[in-house]
Structures are given as C-alpha cells and as structure tokens.
C-alpha atoms as a PDB file:
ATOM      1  CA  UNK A   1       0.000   0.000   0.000  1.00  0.00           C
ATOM      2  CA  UNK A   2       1.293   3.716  -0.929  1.00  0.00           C
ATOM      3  CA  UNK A   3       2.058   5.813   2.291  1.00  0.00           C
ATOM      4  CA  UNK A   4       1.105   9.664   0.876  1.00  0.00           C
ATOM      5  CA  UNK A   5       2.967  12.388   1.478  1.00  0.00           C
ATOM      6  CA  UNK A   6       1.611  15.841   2.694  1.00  0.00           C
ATOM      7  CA  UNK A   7       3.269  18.798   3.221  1.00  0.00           C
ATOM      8  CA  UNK A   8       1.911  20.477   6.368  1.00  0.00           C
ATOM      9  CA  UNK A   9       2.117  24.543   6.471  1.00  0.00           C
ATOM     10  CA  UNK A  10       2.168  24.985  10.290  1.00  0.00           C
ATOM     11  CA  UNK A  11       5.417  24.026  11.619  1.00  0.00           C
ATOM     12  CA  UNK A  12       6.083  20.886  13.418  1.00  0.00           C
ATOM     13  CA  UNK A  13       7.338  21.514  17.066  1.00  0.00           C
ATOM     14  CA  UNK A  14      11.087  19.992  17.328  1.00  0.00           C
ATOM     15  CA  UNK A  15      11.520  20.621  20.576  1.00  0.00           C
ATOM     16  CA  UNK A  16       8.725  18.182  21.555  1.00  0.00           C
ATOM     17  CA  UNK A  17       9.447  14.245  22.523  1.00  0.00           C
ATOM     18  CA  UNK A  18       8.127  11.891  20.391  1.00  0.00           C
ATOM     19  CA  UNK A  19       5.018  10.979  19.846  1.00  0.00           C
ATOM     20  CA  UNK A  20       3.273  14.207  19.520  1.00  0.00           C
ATOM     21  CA  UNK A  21       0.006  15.071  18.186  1.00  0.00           C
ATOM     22  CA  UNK A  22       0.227  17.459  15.112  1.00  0.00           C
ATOM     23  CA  UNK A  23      -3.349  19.106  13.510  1.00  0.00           C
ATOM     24  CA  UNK A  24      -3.098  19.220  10.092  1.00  0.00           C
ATOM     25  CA  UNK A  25      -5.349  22.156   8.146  1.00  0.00           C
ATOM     26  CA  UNK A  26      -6.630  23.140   4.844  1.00  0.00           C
ATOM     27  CA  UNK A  27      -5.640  21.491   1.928  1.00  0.00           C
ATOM     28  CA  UNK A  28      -3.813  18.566   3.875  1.00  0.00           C
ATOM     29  CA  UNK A  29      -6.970  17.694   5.699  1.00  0.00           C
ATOM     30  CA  UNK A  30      -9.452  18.054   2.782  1.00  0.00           C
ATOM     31  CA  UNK A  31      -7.169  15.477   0.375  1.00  0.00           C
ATOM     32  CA  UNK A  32      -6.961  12.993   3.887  1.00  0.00           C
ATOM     33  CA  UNK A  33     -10.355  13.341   4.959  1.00  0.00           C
ATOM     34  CA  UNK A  34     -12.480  13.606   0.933  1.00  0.00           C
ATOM     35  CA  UNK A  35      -9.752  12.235  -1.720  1.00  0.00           C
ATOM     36  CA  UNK A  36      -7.872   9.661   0.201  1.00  0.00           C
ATOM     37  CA  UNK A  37     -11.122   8.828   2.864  1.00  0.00           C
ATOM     38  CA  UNK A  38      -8.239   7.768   5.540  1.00  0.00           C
ATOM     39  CA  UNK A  39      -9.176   6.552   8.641  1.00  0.00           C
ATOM     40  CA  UNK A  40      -8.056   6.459  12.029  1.00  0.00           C
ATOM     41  CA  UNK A  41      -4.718   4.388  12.068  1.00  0.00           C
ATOM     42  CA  UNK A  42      -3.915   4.568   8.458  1.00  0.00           C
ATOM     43  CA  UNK A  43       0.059   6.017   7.810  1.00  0.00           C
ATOM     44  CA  UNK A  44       1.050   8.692   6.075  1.00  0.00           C
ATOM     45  CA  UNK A  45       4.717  11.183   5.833  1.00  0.00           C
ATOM     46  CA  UNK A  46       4.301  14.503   7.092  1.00  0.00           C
ATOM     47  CA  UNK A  47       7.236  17.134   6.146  1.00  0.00           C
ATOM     48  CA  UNK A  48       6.914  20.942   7.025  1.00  0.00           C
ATOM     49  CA  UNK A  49       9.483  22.464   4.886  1.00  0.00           C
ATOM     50  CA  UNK A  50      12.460  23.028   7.992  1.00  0.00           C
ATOM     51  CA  UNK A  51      14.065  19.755   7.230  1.00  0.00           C
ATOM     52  CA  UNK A  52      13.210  15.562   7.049  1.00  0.00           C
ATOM     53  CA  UNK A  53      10.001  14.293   7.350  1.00  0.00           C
ATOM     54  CA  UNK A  54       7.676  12.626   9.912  1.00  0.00           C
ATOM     55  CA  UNK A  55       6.289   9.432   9.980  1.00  0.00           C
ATOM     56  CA  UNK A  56       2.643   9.572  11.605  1.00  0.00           C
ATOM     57  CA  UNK A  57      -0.580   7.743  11.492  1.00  0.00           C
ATOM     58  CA  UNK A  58      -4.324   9.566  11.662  1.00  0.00           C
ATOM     59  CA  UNK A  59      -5.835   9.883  15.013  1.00  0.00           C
ATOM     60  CA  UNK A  60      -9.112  11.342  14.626  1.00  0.00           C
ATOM     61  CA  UNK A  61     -10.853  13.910  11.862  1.00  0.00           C
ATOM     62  CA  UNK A  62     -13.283  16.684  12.404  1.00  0.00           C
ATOM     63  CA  UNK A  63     -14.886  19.116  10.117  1.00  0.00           C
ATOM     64  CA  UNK A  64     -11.812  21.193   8.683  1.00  0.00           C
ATOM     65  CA  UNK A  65      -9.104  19.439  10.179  1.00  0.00           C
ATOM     66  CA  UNK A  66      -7.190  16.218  10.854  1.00  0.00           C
ATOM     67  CA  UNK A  67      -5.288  15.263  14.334  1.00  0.00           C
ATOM     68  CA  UNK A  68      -2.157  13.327  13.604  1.00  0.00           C
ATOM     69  CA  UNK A  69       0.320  11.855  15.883  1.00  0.00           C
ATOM     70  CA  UNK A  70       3.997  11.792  14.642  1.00  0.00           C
ATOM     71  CA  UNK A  71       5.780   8.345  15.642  1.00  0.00           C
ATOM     72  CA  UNK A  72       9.072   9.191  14.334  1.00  0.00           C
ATOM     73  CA  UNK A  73      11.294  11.940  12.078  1.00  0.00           C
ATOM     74  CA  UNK A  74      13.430  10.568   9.160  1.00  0.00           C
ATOM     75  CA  UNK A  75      16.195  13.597   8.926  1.00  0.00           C
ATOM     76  CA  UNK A  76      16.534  13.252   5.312  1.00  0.00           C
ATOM     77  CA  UNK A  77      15.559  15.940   2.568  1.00  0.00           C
ATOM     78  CA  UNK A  78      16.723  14.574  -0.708  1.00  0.00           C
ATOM     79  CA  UNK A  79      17.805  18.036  -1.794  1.00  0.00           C
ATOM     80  CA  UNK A  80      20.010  18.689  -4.917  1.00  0.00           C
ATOM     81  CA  UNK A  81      23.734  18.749  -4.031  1.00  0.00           C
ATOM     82  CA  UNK A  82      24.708  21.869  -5.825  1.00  0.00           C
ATOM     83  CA  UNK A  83      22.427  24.902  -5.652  1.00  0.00           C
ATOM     84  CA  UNK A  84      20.109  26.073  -8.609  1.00  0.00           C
ATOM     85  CA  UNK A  85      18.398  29.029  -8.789  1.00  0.00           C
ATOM     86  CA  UNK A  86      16.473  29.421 -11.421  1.00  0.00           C
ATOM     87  CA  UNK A  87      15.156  32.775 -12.531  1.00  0.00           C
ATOM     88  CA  UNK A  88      11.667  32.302 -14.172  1.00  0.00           C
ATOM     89  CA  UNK A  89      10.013  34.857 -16.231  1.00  0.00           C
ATOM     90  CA  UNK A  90       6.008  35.254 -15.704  1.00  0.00           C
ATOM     91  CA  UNK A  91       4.286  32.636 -17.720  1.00  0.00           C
ATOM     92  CA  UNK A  92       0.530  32.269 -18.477  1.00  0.00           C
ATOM     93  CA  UNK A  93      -1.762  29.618 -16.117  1.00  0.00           C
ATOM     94  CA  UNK A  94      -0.852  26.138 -16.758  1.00  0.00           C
ATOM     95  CA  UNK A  95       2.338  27.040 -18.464  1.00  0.00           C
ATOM     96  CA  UNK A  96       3.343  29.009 -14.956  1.00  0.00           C
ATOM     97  CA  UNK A  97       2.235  25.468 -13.021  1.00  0.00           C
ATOM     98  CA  UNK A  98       3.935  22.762 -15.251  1.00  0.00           C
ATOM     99  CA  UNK A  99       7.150  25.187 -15.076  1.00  0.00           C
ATOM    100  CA  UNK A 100       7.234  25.698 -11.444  1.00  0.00           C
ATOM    101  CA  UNK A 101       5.994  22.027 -10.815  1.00  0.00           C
ATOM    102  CA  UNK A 102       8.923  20.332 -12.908  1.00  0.00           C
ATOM    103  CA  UNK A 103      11.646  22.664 -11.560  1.00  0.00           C
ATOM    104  CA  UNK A 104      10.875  21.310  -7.793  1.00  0.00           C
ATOM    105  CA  UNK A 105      10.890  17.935  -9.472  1.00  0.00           C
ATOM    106  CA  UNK A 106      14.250  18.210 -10.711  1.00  0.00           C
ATOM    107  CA  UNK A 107      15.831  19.835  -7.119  1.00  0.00           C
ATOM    108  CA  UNK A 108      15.613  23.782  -7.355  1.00  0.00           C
ATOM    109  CA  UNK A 109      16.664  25.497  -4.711  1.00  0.00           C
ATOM    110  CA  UNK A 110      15.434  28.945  -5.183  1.00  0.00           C
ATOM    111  CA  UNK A 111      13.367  30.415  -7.775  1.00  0.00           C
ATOM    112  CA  UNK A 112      12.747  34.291  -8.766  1.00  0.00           C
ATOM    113  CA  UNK A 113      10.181  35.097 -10.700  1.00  0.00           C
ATOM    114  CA  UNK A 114      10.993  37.661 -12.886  1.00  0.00           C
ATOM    115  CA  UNK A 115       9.064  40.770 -15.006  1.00  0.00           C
ATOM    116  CA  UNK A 116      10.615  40.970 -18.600  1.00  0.00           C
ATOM    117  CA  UNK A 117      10.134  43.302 -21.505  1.00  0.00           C
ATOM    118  CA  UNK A 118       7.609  41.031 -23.296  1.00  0.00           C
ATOM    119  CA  UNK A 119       6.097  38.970 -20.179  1.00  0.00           C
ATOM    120  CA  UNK A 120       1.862  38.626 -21.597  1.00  0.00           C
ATOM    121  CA  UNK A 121       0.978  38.407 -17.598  1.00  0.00           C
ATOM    122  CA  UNK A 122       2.234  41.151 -14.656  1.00  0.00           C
ATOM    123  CA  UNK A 123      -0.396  40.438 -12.408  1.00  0.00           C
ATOM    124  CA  UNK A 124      -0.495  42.798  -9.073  1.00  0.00           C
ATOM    125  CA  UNK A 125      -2.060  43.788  -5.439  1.00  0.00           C
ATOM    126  CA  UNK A 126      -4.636  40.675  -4.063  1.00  0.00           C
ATOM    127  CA  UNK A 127      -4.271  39.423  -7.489  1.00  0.00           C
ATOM    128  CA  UNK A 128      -0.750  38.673  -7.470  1.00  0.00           C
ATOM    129  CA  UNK A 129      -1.308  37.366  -3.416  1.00  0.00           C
ATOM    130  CA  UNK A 130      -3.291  34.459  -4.553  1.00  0.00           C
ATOM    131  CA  UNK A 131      -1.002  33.663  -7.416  1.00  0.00           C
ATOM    132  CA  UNK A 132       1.431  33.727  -5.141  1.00  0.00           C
ATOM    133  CA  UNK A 133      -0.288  31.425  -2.888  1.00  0.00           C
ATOM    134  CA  UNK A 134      -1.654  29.108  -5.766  1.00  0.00           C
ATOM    135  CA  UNK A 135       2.321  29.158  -7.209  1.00  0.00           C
ATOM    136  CA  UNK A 136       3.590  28.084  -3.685  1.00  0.00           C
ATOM    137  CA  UNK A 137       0.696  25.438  -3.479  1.00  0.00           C
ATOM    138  CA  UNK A 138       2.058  23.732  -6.776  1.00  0.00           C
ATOM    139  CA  UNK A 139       5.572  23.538  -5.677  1.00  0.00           C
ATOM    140  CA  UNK A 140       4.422  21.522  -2.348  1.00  0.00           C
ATOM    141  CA  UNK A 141       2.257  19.422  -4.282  1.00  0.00           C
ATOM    142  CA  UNK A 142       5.675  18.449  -5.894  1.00  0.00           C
ATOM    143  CA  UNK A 143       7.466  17.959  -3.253  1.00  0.00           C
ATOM    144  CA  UNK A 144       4.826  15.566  -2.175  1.00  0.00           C
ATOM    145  CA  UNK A 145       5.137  13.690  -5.227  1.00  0.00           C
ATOM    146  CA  UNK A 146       8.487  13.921  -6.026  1.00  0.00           C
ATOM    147  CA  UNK A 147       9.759  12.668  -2.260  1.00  0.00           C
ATOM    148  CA  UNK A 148      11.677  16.185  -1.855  1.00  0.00           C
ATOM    149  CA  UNK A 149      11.467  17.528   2.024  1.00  0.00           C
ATOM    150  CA  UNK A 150      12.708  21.074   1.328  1.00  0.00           C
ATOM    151  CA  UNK A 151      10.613  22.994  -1.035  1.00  0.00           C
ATOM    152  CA  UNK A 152      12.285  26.277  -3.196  1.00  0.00           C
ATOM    153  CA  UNK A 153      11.902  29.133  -1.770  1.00  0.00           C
ATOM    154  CA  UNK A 154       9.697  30.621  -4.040  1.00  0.00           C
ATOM    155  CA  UNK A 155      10.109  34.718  -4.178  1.00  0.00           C
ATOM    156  CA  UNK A 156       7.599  37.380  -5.550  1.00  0.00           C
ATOM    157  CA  UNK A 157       7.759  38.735  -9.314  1.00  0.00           C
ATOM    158  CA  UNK A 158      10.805  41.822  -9.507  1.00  0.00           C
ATOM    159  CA  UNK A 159      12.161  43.436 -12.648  1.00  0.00           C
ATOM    160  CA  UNK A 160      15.352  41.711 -14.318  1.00  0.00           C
ATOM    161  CA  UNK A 161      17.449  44.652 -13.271  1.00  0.00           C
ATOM    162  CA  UNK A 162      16.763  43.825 -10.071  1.00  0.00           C
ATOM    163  CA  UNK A 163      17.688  40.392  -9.669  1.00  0.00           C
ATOM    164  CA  UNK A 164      20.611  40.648 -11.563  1.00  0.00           C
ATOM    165  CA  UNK A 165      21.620  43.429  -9.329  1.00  0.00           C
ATOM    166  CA  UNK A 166      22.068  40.301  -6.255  1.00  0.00           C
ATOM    167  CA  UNK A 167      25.442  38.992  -6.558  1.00  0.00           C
ATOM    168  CA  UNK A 168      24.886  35.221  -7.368  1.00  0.00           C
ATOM    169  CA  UNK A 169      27.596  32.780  -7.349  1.00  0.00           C
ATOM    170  CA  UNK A 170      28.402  29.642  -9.550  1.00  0.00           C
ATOM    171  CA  UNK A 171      28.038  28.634 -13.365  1.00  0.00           C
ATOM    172  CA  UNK A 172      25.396  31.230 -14.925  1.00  0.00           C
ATOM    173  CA  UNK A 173      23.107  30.830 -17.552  1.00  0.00           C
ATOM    174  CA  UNK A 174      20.789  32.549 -19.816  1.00  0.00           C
ATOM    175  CA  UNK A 175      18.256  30.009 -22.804  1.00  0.00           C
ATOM    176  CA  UNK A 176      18.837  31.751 -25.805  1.00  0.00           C
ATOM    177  CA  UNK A 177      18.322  30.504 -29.609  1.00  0.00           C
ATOM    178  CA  UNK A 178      21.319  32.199 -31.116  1.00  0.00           C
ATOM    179  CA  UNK A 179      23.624  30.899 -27.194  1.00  0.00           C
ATOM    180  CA  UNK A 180      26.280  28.455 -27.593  1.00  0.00           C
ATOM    181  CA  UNK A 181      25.602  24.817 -27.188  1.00  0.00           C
ATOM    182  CA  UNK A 182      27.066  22.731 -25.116  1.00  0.00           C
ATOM    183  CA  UNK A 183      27.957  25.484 -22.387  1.00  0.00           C
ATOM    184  CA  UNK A 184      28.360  23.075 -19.812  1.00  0.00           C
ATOM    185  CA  UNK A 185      31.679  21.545 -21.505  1.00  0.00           C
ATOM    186  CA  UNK A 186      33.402  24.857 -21.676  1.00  0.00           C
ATOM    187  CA  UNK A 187      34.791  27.698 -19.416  1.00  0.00           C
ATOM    188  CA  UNK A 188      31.829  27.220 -17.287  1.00  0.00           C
ATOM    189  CA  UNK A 189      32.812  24.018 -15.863  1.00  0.00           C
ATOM    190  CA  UNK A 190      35.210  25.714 -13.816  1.00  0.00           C
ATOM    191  CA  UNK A 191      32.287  27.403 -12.139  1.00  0.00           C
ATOM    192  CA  UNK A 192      30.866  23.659 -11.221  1.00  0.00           C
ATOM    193  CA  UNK A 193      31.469  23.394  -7.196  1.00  0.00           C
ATOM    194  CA  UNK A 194      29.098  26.776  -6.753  1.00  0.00           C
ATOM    195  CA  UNK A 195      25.953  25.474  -8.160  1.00  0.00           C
ATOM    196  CA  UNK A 196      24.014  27.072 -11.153  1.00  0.00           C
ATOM    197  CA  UNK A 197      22.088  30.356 -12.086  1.00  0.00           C
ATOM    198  CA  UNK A 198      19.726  29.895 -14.785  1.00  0.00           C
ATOM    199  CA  UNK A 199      17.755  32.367 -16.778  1.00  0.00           C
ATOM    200  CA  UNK A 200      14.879  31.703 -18.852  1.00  0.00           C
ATOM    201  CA  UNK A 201      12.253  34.293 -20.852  1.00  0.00           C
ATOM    202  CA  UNK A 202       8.452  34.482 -21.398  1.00  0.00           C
ATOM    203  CA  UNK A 203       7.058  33.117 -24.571  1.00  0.00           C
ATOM    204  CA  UNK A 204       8.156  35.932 -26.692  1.00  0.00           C
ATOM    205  CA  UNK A 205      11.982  35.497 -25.283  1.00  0.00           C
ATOM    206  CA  UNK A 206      14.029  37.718 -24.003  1.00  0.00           C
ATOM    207  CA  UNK A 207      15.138  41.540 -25.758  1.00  0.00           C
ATOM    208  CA  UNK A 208      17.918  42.064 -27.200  1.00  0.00           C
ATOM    209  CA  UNK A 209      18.228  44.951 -24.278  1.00  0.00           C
ATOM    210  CA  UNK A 210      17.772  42.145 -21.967  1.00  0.00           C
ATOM    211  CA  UNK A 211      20.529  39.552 -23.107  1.00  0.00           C
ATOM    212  CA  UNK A 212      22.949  42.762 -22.926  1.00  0.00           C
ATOM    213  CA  UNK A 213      22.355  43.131 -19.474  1.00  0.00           C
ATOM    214  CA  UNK A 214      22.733  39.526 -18.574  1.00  0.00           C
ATOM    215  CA  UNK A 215      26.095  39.536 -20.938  1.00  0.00           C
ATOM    216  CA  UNK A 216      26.953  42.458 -18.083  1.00  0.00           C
ATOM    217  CA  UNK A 217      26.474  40.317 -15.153  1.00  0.00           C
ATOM    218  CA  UNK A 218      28.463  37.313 -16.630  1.00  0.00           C
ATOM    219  CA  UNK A 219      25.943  35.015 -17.682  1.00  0.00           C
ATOM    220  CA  UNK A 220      26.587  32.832 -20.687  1.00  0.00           C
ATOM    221  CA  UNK A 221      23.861  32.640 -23.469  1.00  0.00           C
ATOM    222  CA  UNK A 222      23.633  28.613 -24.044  1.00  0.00           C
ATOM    223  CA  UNK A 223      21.229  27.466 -26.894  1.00  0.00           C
ATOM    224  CA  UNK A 224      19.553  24.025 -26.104  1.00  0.00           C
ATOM    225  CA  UNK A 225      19.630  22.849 -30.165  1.00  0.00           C
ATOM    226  CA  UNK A 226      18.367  23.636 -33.295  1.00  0.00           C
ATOM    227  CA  UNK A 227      14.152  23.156 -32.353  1.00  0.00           C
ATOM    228  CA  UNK A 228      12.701  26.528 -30.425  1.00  0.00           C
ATOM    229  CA  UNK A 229      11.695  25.552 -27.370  1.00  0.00           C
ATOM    230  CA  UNK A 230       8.488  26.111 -25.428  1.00  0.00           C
ATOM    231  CA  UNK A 231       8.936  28.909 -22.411  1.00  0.00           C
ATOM    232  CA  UNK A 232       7.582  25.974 -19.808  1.00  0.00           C
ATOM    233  CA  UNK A 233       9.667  23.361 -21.764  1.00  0.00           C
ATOM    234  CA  UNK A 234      13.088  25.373 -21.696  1.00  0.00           C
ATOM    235  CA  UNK A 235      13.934  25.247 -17.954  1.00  0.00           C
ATOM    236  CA  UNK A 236      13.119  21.694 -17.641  1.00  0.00           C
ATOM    237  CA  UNK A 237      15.318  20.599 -20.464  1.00  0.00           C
ATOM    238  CA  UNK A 238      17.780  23.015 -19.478  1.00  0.00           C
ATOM    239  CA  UNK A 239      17.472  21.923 -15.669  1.00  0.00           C
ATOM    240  CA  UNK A 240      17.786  17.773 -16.388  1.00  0.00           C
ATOM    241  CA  UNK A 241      21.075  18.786 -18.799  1.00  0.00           C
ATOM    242  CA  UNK A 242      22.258  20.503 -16.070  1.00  0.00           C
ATOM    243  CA  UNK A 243      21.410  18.084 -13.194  1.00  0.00           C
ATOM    244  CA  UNK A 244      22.662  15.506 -15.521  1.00  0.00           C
ATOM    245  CA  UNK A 245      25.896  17.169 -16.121  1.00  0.00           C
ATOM    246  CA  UNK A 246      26.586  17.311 -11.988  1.00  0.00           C
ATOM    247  CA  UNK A 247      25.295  13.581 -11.510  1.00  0.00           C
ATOM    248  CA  UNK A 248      22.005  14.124  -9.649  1.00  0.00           C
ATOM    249  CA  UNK A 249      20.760  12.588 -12.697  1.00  0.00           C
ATOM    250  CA  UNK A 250      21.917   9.416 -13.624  1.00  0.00           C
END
C-alpha cells in the first residue's frame, strides 16, 4: 500500500518528545479526509518544509481538520547537491504550473520570478497574493510527489534589473536561440562546485536589451539545439542537462 505524502504549512514543534500530536489544516486535511477517505490508524509522511520528514498515522478527523500523531522523524531531505536558482520569467496559467511544478521535481533550490520586456501576464495587489499562494501550493504538491522535504523558496515577481543586481555565485546561464551549445563543456565548468544560475524568458523570449544586461552580469547565453523551445519546456530541459551534467541525474 502507498504511504502519501503531505506537506503540512504549520510548523512541526522539534523541541517536543516523540510521539506528539500534530493538527493538520486546509488542503492537507481536505485530500486525507475527501480524496484519500483515511481513517483512524492509516500512515502517512508529514514534512513541514524546515528539514526531514515525519512518519505519523491519523488519530481522529473533524470538520476542517485532521489530528495526527507523529511516531518518528526521518532527517533526510533529498535536496540537490549543488544549488540552482532558477530565474523564471512570468508565464501564463498552466504554463506558470507545469514550469514551477517540474523545476521542484528536478531539485531547485530557489526560484525568482521575474518581469521581462515582453512577459503577456504582470499580475499585481490581491491578485498577485493568490497567485502567489496558488504558485507556492504547486511547488508543495511536488514535493509531495516527487519525495523532496525542502521545497524552493519561491520569491515574488521583480524586474530583471533587479535580480541581476544580487550577486549570485556559480556557473550562470541565460536560454537563448542564437547561445552556444554545449555550455556546460566549456569555461563554465570551472564554475561547477558553486551550483548554477539559470535564466529563462516568457514566450516571446528575451530583448535584445535584456541579453545585454545579462552579458553584463556574466551570464553565458547557451542554446539548447536547433528546435525553439516552449517557455515551460526550456527550464526543464535546461534543468535535467544541467542536473545531468553534476550527476544528480543518472
């Protein structure tokens, strides 16, 4: 029988002997109590985000709300070796969600989400709050999935002069059809103990004004082949080359 996974958004107590009772809310309680139909005594992992993961069984449920108890904590996270950032410009709906849910797949550690000259979304004020909070929702539901304890951290939309303006260490990147193949076999490999910094535009790419700034900041335009790319389909390929290349993958 699957044990399911569920990320839990109030923090688990670590200064607490175990077993403890833990209430589980929202979304974690609706999927136990009307998706899976658990009942008292069935198992299930329980990770908060701050490192490992708990094993618990279901105690009890009431109306919007599930009472756990937490036998024991596994202190492992299954987090990528070398860092990634990934900076992510605005993509529309389900192109935002398969982008955002593939990158936690494949061990991102922190992703900015970036404004860009020809971004077709730039939502704002409550608007941008729930995307926000939708965004962040799809990235746990990954890390449920994928077995991954420590989710990216997940930062609000800024302009690309901004985050370029953060100093940012390691081998950095920028999609771009007229880059450079096979980056990752050149200069850059020097770069390889730091991690990565990857870039990647809206549908309409990035401007030409754009590529000059990251050319500024040292990033290296690297072309992924001959075929253009979809904006949601360009980190992921770029990501698994990369992850690849540093043997998290295979």
């Amino acid at each position: 029988m699957r044990i399911s996974r569920l990320f839990s958004p109030t923090p688990i107590a670590r200064d607490r002997a175990l077993p403890q009772e833990h209430c589980l809310e929202g979304q974690a309680a609706h999927y136990l109590q009307h998706v899976l139909r658990s009942r008292p005594d069935d198992e299930l992992v329980i990770f908060d985000g701050l490192g490992g993961e708990f094993q618990a069984r279901v105690l009890a449920h009431k109306r919007h709300t599930t009472i756990v108890e937490l036998l024991s904590h596994l202190a492992e996270d299954r987090a990528t070796e070398h860092p990634f950032r990934l900076g992510l410009a605005l993509l529309r709906g389900d192109r935002m969600d398969y982008a955002l849910r593939k990158a936690t797949e494949l061990g991102v550690t922190h992703i900015q989400l970036l404004r860009t000259e020809r971004c077709e979304v730039n939502p704002s004020g409550s608007k941008l709050d729930k995307r926000l909070q939708h965004w962040r929702g799809v990235t746990y539901s990954a890390c449920e999935q994928c077995g991954l304890n420590l989710p990216p951290e997940l930062s609000a939309p800024c302009s690309l002069a901004q985050w370029l303006s953060h100093s940012m260490q390691g081998c950095k990147l920028v999609l771009h059809p007229t880059g450079r193949p096979g980056v990752l076999t050149g200069s850059s490999a020097t770069a390889r103990p730091n991690g990565f910094v990857l870039a990647t535009g809206p549908e309409g790419g990035f401007s030409e004004q754009e590529m000059a700034m990251f050319e500024e900041q040292g990033f290296l335009a690297w072309s992924l082949g001959p075929r253009i790319l979809r904006a949601e389909t360009a980190p992921i390929v770029a990501l698994a080359i990369a992850q690849h290349w540093t043997g998290e993958l295979g």
